[in-house]
C-alpha atoms as a PDB file:
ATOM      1  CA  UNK A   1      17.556 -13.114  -3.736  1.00  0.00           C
ATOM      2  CA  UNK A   2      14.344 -12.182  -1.323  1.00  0.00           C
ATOM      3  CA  UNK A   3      16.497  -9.287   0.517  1.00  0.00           C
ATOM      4  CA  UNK A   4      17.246  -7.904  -2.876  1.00  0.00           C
ATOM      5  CA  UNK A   5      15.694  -4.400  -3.952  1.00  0.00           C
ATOM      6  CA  UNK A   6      13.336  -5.081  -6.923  1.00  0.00           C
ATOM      7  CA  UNK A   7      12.026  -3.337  -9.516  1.00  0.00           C
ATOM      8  CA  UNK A   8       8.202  -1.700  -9.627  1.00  0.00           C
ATOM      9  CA  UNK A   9       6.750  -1.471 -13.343  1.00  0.00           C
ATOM     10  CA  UNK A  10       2.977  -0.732 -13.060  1.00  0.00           C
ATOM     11  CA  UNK A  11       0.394   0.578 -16.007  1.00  0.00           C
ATOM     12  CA  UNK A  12      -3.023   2.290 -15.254  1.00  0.00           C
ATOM     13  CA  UNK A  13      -5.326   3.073 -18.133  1.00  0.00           C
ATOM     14  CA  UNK A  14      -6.995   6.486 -18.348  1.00  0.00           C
ATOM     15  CA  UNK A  15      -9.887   6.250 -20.163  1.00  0.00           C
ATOM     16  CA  UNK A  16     -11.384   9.616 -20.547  1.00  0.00           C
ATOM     17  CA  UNK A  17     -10.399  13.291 -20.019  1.00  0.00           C
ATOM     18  CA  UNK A  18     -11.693  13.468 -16.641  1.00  0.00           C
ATOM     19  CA  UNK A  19      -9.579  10.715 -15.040  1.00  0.00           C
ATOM     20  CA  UNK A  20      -6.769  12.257 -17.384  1.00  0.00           C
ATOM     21  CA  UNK A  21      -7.519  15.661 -15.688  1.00  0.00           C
ATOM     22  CA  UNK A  22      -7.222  14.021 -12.195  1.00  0.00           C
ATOM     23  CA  UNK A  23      -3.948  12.463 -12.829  1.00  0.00           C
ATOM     24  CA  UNK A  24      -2.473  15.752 -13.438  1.00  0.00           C
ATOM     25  CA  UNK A  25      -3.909  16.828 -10.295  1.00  0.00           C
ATOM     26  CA  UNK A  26      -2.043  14.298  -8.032  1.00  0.00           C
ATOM     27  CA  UNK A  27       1.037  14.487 -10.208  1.00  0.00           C
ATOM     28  CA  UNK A  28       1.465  17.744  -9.983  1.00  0.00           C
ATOM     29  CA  UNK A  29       0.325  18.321  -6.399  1.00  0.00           C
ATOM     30  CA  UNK A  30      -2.766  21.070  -7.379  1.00  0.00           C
ATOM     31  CA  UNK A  31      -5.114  19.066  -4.107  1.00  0.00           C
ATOM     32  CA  UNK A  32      -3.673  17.699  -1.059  1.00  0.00           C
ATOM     33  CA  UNK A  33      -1.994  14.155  -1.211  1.00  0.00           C
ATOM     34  CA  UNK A  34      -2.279  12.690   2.508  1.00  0.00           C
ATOM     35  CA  UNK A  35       1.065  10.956   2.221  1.00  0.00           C
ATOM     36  CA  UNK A  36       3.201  13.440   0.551  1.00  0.00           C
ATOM     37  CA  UNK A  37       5.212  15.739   2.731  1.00  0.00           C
ATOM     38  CA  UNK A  38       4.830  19.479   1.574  1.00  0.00           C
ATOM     39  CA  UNK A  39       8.600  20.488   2.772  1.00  0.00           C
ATOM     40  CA  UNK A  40      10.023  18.215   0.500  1.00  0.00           C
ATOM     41  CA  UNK A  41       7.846  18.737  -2.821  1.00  0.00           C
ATOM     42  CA  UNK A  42      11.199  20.624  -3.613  1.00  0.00           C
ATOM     43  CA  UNK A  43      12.574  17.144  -4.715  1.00  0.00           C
ATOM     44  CA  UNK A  44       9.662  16.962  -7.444  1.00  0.00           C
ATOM     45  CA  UNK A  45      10.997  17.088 -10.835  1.00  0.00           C
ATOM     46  CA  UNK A  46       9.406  17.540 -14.605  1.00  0.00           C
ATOM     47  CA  UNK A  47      12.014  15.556 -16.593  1.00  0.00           C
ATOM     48  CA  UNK A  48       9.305  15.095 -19.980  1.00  0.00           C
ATOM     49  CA  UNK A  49       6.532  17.625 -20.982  1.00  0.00           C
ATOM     50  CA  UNK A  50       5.173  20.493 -18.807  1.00  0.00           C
ATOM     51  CA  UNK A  51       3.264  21.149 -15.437  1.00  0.00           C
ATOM     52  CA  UNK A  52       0.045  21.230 -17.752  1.00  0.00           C
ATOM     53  CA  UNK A  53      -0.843  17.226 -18.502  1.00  0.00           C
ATOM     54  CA  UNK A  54      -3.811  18.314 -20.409  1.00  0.00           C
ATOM     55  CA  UNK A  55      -2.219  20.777 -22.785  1.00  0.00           C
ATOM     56  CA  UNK A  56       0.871  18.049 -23.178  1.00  0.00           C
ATOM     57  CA  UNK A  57      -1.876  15.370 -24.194  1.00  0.00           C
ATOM     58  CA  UNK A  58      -3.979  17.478 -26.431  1.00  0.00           C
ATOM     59  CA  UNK A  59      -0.722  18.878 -28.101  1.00  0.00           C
ATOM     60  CA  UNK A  60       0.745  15.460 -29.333  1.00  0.00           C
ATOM     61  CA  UNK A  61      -2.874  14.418 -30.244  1.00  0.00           C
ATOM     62  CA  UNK A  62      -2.996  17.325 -32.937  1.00  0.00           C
ATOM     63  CA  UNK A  63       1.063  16.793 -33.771  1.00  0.00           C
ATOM     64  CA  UNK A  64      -0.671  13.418 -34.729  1.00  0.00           C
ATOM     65  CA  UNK A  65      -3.746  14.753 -36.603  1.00  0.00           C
ATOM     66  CA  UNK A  66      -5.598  12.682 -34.646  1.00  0.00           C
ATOM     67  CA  UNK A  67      -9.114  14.099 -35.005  1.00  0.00           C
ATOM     68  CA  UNK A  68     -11.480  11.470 -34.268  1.00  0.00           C
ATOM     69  CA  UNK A  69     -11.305   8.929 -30.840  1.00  0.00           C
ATOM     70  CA  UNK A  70     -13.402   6.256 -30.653  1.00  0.00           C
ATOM     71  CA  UNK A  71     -15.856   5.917 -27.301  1.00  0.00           C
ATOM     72  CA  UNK A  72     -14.130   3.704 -24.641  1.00  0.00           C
ATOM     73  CA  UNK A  73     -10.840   4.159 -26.103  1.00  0.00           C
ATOM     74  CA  UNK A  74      -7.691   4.408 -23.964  1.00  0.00           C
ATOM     75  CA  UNK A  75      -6.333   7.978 -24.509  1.00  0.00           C
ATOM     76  CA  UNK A  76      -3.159   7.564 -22.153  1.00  0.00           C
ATOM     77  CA  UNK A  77      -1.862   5.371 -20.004  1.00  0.00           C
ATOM     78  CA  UNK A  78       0.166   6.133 -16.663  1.00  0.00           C
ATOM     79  CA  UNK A  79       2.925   3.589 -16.083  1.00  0.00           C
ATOM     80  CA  UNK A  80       4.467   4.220 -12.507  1.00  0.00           C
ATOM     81  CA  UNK A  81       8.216   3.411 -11.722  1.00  0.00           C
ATOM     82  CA  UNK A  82      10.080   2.315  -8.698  1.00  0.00           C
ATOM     83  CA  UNK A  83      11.531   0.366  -6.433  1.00  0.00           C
ATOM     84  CA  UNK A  84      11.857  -1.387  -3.203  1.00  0.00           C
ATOM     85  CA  UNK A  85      13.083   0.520  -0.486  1.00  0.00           C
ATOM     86  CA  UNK A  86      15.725  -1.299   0.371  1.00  0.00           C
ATOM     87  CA  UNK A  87      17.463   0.085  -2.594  1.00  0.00           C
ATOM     88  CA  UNK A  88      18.103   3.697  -1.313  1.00  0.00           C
ATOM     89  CA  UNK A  89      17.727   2.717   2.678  1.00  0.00           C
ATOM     90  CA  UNK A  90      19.234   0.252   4.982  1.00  0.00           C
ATOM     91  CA  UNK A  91      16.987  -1.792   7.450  1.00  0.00           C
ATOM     92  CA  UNK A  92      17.142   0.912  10.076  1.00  0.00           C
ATOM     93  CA  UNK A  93      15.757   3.431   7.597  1.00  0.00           C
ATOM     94  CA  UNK A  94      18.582   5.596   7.313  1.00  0.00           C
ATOM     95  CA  UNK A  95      20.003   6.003   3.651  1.00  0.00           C
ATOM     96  CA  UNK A  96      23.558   4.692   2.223  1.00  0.00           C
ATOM     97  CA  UNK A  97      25.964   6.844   1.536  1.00  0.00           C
ATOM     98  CA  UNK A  98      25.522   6.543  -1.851  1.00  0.00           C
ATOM     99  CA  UNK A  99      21.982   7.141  -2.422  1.00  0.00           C
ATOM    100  CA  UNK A 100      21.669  10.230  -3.941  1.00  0.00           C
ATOM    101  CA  UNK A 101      24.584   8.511  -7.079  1.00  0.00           C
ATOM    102  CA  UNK A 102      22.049   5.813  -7.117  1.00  0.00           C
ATOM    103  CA  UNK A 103      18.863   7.732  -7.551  1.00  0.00           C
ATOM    104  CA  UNK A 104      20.868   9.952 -10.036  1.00  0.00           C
ATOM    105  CA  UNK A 105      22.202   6.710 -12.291  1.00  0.00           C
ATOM    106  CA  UNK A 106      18.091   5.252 -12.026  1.00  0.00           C
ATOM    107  CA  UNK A 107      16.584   8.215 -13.172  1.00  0.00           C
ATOM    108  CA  UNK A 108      18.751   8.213 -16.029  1.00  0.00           C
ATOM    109  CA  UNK A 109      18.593   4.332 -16.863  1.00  0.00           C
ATOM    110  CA  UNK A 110      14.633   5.044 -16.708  1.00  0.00           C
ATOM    111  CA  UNK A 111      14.810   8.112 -19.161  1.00  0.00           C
ATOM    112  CA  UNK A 112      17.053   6.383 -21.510  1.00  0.00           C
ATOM    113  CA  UNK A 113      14.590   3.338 -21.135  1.00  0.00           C
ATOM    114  CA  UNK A 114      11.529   5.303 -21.730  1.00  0.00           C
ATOM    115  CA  UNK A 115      13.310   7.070 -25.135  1.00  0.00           C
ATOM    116  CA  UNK A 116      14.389   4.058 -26.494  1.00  0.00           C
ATOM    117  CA  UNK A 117      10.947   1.846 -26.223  1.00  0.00           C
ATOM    118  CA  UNK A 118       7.925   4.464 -26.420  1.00  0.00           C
ATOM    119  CA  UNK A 119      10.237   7.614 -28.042  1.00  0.00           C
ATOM    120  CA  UNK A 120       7.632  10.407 -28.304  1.00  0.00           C
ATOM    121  CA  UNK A 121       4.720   8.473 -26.961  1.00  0.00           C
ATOM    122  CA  UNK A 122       6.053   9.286 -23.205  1.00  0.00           C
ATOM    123  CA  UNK A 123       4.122  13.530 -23.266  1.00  0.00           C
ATOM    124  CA  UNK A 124       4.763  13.703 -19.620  1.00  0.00           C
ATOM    125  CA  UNK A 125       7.182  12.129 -17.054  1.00  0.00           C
ATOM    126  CA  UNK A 126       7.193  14.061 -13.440  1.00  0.00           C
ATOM    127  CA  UNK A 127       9.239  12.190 -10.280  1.00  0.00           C
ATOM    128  CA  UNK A 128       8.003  12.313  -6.934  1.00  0.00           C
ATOM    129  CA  UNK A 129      10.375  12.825  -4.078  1.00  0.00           C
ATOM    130  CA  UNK A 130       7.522  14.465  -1.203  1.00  0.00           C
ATOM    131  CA  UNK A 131       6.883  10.294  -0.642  1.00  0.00           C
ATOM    132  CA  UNK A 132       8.108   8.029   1.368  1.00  0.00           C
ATOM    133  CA  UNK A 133       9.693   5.801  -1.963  1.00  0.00           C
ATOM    134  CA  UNK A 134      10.891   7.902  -4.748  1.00  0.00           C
ATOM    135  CA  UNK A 135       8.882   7.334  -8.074  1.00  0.00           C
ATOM    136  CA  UNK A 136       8.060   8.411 -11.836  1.00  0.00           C
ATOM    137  CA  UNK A 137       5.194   9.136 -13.231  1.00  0.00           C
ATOM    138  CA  UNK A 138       4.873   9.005 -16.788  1.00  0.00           C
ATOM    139  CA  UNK A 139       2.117   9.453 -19.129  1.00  0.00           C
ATOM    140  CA  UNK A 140       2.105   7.678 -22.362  1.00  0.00           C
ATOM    141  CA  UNK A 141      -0.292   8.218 -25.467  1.00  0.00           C
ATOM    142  CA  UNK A 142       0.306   4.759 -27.326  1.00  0.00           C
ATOM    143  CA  UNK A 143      -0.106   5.570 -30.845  1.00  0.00           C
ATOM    144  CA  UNK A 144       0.592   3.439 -33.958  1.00  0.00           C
ATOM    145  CA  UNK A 145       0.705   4.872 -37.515  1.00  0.00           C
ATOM    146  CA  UNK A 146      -1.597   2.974 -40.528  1.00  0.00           C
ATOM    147  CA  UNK A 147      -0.901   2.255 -43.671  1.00  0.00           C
ATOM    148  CA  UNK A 148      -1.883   4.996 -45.530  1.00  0.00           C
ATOM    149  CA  UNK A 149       0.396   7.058 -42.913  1.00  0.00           C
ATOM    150  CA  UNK A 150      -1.950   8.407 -40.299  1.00  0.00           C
ATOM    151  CA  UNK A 151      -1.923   7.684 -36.799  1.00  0.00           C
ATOM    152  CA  UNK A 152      -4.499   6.489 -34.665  1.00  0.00           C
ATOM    153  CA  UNK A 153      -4.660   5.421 -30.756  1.00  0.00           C
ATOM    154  CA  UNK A 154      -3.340   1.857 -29.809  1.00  0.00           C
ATOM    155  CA  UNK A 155      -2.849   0.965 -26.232  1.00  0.00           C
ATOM    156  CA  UNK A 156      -3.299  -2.616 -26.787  1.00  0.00           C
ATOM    157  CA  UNK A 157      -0.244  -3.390 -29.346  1.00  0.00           C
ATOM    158  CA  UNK A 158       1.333  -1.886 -26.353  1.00  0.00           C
ATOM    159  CA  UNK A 159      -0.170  -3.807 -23.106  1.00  0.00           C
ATOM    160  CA  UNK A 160      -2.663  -6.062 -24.513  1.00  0.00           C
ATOM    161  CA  UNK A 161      -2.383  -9.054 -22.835  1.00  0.00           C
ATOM    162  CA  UNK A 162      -0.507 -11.007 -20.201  1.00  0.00           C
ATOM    163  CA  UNK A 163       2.392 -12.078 -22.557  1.00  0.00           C
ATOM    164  CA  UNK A 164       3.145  -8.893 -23.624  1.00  0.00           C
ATOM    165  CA  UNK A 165       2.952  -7.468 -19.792  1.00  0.00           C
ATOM    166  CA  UNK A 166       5.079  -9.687 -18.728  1.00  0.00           C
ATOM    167  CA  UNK A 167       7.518  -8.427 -21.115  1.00  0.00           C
ATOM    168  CA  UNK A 168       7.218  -5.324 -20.430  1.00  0.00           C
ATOM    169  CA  UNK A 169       8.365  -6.266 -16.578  1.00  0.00           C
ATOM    170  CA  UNK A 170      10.873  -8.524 -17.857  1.00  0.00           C
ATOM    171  CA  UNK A 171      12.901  -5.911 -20.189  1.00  0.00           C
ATOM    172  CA  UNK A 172      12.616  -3.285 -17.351  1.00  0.00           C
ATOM    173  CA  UNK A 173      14.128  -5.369 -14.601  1.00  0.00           C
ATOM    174  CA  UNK A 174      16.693  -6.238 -17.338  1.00  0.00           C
ATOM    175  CA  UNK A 175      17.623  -2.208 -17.821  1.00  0.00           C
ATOM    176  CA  UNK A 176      17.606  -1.924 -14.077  1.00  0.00           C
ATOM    177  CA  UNK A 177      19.809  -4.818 -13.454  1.00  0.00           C
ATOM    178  CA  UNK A 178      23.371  -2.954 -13.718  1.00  0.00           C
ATOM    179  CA  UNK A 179      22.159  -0.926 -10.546  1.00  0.00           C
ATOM    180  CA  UNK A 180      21.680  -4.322  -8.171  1.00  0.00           C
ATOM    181  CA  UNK A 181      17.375  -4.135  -9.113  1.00  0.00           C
ATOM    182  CA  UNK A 182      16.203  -7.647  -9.709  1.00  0.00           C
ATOM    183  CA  UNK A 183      12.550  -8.538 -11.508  1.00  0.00           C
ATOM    184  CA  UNK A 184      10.202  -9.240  -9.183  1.00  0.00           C
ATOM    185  CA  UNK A 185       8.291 -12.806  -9.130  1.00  0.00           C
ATOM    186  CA  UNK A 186       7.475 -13.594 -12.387  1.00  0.00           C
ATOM    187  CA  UNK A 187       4.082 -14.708 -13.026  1.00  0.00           C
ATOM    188  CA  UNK A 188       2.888 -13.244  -9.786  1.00  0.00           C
ATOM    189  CA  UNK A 189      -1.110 -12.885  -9.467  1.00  0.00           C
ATOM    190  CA  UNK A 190       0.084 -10.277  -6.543  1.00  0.00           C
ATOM    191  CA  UNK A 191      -2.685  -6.853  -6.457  1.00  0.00           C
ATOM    192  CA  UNK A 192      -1.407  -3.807  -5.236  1.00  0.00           C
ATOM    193  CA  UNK A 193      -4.101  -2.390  -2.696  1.00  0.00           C
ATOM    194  CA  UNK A 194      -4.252   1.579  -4.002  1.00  0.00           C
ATOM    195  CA  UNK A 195      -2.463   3.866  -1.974  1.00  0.00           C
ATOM    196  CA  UNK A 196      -5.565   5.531  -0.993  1.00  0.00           C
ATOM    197  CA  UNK A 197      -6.981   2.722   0.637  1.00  0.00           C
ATOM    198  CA  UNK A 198      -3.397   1.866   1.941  1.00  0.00           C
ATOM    199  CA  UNK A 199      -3.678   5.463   3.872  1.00  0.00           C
ATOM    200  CA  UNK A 200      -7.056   5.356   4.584  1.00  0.00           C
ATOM    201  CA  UNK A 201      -6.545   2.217   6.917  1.00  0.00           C
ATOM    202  CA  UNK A 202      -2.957   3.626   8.489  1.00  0.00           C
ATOM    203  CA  UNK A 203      -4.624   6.519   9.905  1.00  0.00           C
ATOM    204  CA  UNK A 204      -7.692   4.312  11.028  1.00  0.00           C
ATOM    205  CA  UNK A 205      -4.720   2.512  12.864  1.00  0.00           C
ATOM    206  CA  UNK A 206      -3.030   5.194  14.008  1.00  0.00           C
ATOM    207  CA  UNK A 207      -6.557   6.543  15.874  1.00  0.00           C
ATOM    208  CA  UNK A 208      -7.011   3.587  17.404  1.00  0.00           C
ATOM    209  CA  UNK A 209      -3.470   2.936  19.003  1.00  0.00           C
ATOM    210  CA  UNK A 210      -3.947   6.850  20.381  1.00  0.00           C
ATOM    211  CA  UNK A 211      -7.112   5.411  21.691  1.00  0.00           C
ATOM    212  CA  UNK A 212      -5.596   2.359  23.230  1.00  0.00           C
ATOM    213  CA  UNK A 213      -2.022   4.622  24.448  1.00  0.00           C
ATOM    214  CA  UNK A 214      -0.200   2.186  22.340  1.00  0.00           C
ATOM    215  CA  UNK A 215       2.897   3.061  19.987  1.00  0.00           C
ATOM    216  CA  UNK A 216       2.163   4.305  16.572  1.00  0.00           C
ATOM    217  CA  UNK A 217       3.650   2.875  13.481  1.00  0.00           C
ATOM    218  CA  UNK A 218       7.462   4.804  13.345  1.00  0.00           C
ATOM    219  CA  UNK A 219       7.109   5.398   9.602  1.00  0.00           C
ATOM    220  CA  UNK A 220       4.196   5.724   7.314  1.00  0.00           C
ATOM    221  CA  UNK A 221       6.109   3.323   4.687  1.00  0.00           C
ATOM    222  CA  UNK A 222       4.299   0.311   3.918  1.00  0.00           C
ATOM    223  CA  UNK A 223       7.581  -1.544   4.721  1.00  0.00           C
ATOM    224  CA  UNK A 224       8.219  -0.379   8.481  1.00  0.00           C
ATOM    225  CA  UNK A 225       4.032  -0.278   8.975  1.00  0.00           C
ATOM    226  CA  UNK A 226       4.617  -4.566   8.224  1.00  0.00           C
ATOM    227  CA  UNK A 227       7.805  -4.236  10.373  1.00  0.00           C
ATOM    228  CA  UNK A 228       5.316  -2.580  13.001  1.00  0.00           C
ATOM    229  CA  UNK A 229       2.687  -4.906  12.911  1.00  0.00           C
ATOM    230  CA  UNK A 230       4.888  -7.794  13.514  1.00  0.00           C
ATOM    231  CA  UNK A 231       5.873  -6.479  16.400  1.00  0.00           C
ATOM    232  CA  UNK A 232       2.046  -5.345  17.223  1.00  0.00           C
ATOM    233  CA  UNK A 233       1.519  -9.204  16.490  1.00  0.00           C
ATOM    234  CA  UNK A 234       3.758 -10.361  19.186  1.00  0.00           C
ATOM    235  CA  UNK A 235       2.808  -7.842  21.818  1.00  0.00           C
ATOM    236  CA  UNK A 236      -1.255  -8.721  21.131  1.00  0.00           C
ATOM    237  CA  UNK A 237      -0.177 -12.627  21.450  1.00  0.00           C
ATOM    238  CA  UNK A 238       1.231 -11.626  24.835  1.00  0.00           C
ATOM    239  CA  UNK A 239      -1.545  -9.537  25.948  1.00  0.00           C
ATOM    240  CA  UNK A 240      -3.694 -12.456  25.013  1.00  0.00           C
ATOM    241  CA  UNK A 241      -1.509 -15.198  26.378  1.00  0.00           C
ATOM    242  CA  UNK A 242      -1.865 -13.086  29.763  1.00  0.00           C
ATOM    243  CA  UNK A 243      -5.814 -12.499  29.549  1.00  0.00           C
ATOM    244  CA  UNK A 244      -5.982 -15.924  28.987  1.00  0.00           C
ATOM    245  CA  UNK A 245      -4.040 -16.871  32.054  1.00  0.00           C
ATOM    246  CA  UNK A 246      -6.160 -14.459  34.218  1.00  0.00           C
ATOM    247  CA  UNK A 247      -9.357 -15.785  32.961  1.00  0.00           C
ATOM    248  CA  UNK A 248      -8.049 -18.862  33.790  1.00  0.00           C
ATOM    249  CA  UNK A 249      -7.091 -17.642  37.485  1.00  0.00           C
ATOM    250  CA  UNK A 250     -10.311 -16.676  37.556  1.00  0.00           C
ATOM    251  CA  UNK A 251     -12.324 -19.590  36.510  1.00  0.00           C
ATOM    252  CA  UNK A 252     -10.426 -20.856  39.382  1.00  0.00           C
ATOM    253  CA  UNK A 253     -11.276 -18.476  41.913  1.00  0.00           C
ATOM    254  CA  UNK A 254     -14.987 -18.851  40.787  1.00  0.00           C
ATOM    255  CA  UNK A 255     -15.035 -22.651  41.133  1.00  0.00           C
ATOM    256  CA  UNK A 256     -13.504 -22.115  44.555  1.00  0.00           C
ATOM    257  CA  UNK A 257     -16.009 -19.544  45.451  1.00  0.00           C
ATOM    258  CA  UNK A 258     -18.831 -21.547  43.952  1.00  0.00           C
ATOM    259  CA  UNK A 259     -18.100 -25.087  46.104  1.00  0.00           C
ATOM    260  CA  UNK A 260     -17.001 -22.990  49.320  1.00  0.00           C
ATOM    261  CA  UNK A 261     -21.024 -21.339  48.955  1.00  0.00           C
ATOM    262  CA  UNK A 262     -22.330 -24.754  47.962  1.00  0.00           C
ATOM    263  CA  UNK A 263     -20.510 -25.807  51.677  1.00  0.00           C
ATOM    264  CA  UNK A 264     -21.749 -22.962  53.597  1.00  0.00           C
ATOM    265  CA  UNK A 265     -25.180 -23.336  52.175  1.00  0.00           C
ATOM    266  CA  UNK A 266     -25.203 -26.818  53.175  1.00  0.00           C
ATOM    267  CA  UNK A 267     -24.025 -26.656  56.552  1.00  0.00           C
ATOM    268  CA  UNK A 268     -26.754 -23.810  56.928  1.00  0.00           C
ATOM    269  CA  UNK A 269     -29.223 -26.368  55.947  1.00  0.00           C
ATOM    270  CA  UNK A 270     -27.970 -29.163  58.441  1.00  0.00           C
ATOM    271  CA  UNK A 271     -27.725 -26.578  60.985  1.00  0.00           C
ATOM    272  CA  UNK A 272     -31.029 -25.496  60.386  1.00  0.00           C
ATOM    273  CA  UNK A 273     -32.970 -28.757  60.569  1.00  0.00           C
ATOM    274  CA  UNK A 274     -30.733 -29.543  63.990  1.00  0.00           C
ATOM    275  CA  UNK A 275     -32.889 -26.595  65.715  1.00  0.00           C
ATOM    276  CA  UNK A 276     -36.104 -27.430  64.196  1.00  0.00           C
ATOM    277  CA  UNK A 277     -36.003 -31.107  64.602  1.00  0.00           C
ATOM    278  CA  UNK A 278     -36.641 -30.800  68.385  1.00  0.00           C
ATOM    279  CA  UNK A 279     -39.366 -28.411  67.938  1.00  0.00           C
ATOM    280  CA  UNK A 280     -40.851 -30.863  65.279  1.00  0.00           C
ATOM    281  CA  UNK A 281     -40.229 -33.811  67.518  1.00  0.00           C
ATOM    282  CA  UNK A 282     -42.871 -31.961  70.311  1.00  0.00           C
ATOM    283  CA  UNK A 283     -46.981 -32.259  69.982  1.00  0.00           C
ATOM    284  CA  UNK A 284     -48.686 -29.397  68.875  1.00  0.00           C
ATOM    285  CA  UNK A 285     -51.731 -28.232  71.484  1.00  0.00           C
ATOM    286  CA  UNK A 286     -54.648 -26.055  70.652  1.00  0.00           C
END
């Protein structure tokens, strides 16, 4: 079950137009992403909405007549999709021969998946192939109508709490489950570390073997980096297993040094008082 490829489901909430603003920046590559490659933004698709997040989310807002939003409300909420690697790439990195059929039938299965449980709610859903993992990212505005027929903004009948998030991870990994993609450990208290920190420390790494003339990480993956550091592990318990023995060696040595100047300071000494004892033996005249 463990070498299985599993499924990622994760949900950020975006808060205000700002952070909504910024999202559309990174998903549609208007600043520089440090681990996207440019030469292969080619393979980044719209498959919902348009290149223009903020006209998308202000559009279905006003389809909804939605003309007042409460302070500190969640206006959208990005839910990212993946997978292990494993899924598209064997152990030595290199792809199976049926990857591209694979990505093709997920991408679908997610679409379908996104229809079916949010229908117009999704305003935006762009994949990212410039990465090292393929992903989605969609853009949700979770609305829910009232009584008297108008709508108003909703995230929590959606995502609040842990019940209903588990759920949510629960029916995607069922969805994904014709393709080989297994849930992962339910229950998990697991965090994801952000992938700007995750970079932020590679290339801290990556400085610091240059510095040292060591090998660099192969891949910027977060699955060869642990592959990598594994291996880092083993060499550094080596290189210390070694130090130790020379410090050793050398505590040695010192003792060795230490007694033989102890010696040769004492024979000095009995040397010594041999010439001056017959010199002290003899009367001393004025």
């Amino acid at each position: 079950m463990s070498n299985l490829p599993r499924t990622v489901c994760r949900i950020q909430k975006i808060k205000t137009e700002q952070e909504l603003a910024q999202r559309g920046s990174h998903n549609f590559r208007l600043r520089p992403v440090i681990n996207a490659d440019p030469k292969r933004r080619k393979y980044n698709r719209v498959f919902i909405g348009s290149n223009d997040l903020k006209a998308d989310w202000q559009n279905y807002i006003d389809k909804k007549g939605i003309k007042k939003i409460r302070k500190n409300a969640v206006i959208a909420v990005e839910m990212i999709l993946s997978f292990s690697p494993c899924f598209l790439k064997k152990e030595d990195g290199s792809y199976f021969q049926d990857a591209k059929h694979r990505l093709q039938n997920w991408v679908k299965l997610n679409l379908s998946w996104l229809n079916k449980r949010y229908g117009d709610r999704v305003i935006n859903c762009v994949s990212h192939g410039d990465e090292e993992t393929y992903h989605l990212h969609c853009i949700l505005v979770l609305t829910d109508q009232k009584p008297d027929g108008s709508w108003k903004l909703n995230a929590r009948k959606f995502f609040g709490g842990r019940n209903t998030l588990s759920e949510l991870q629960t029916s995607y990994a069922e969805v994904m489950k014709p393709l080989g993609l297994v849930r992962g450990v339910k229950g998990s208290r697991a965090k994801h570390q952000s992938i700007k920190s995750y970079y932020t420390a590679l290339n801290k790494v990556e400085a610091l073997c240059e510095k040292l003339a060591i090998k660099k990480p192969a891949s910027r993956d977060p699955k060869d980096f642990g592959h990598w550091t594994v291996a880092m592990s083993k060499i550094a318990d080596a290189l210390s297993s070694e130090h130790s023995k020379k410090i050793k060696s050398l505590e040695t040595q010192l003792a060795q040094e230490k007694a033989l100047t102890q010696q040769l300071i004492q024979m000095q000494h009995t040397e010594l008082k041999r010439e001056l004892k017959p010199r002290l033996g003899k009367p001393c005249y004025r």
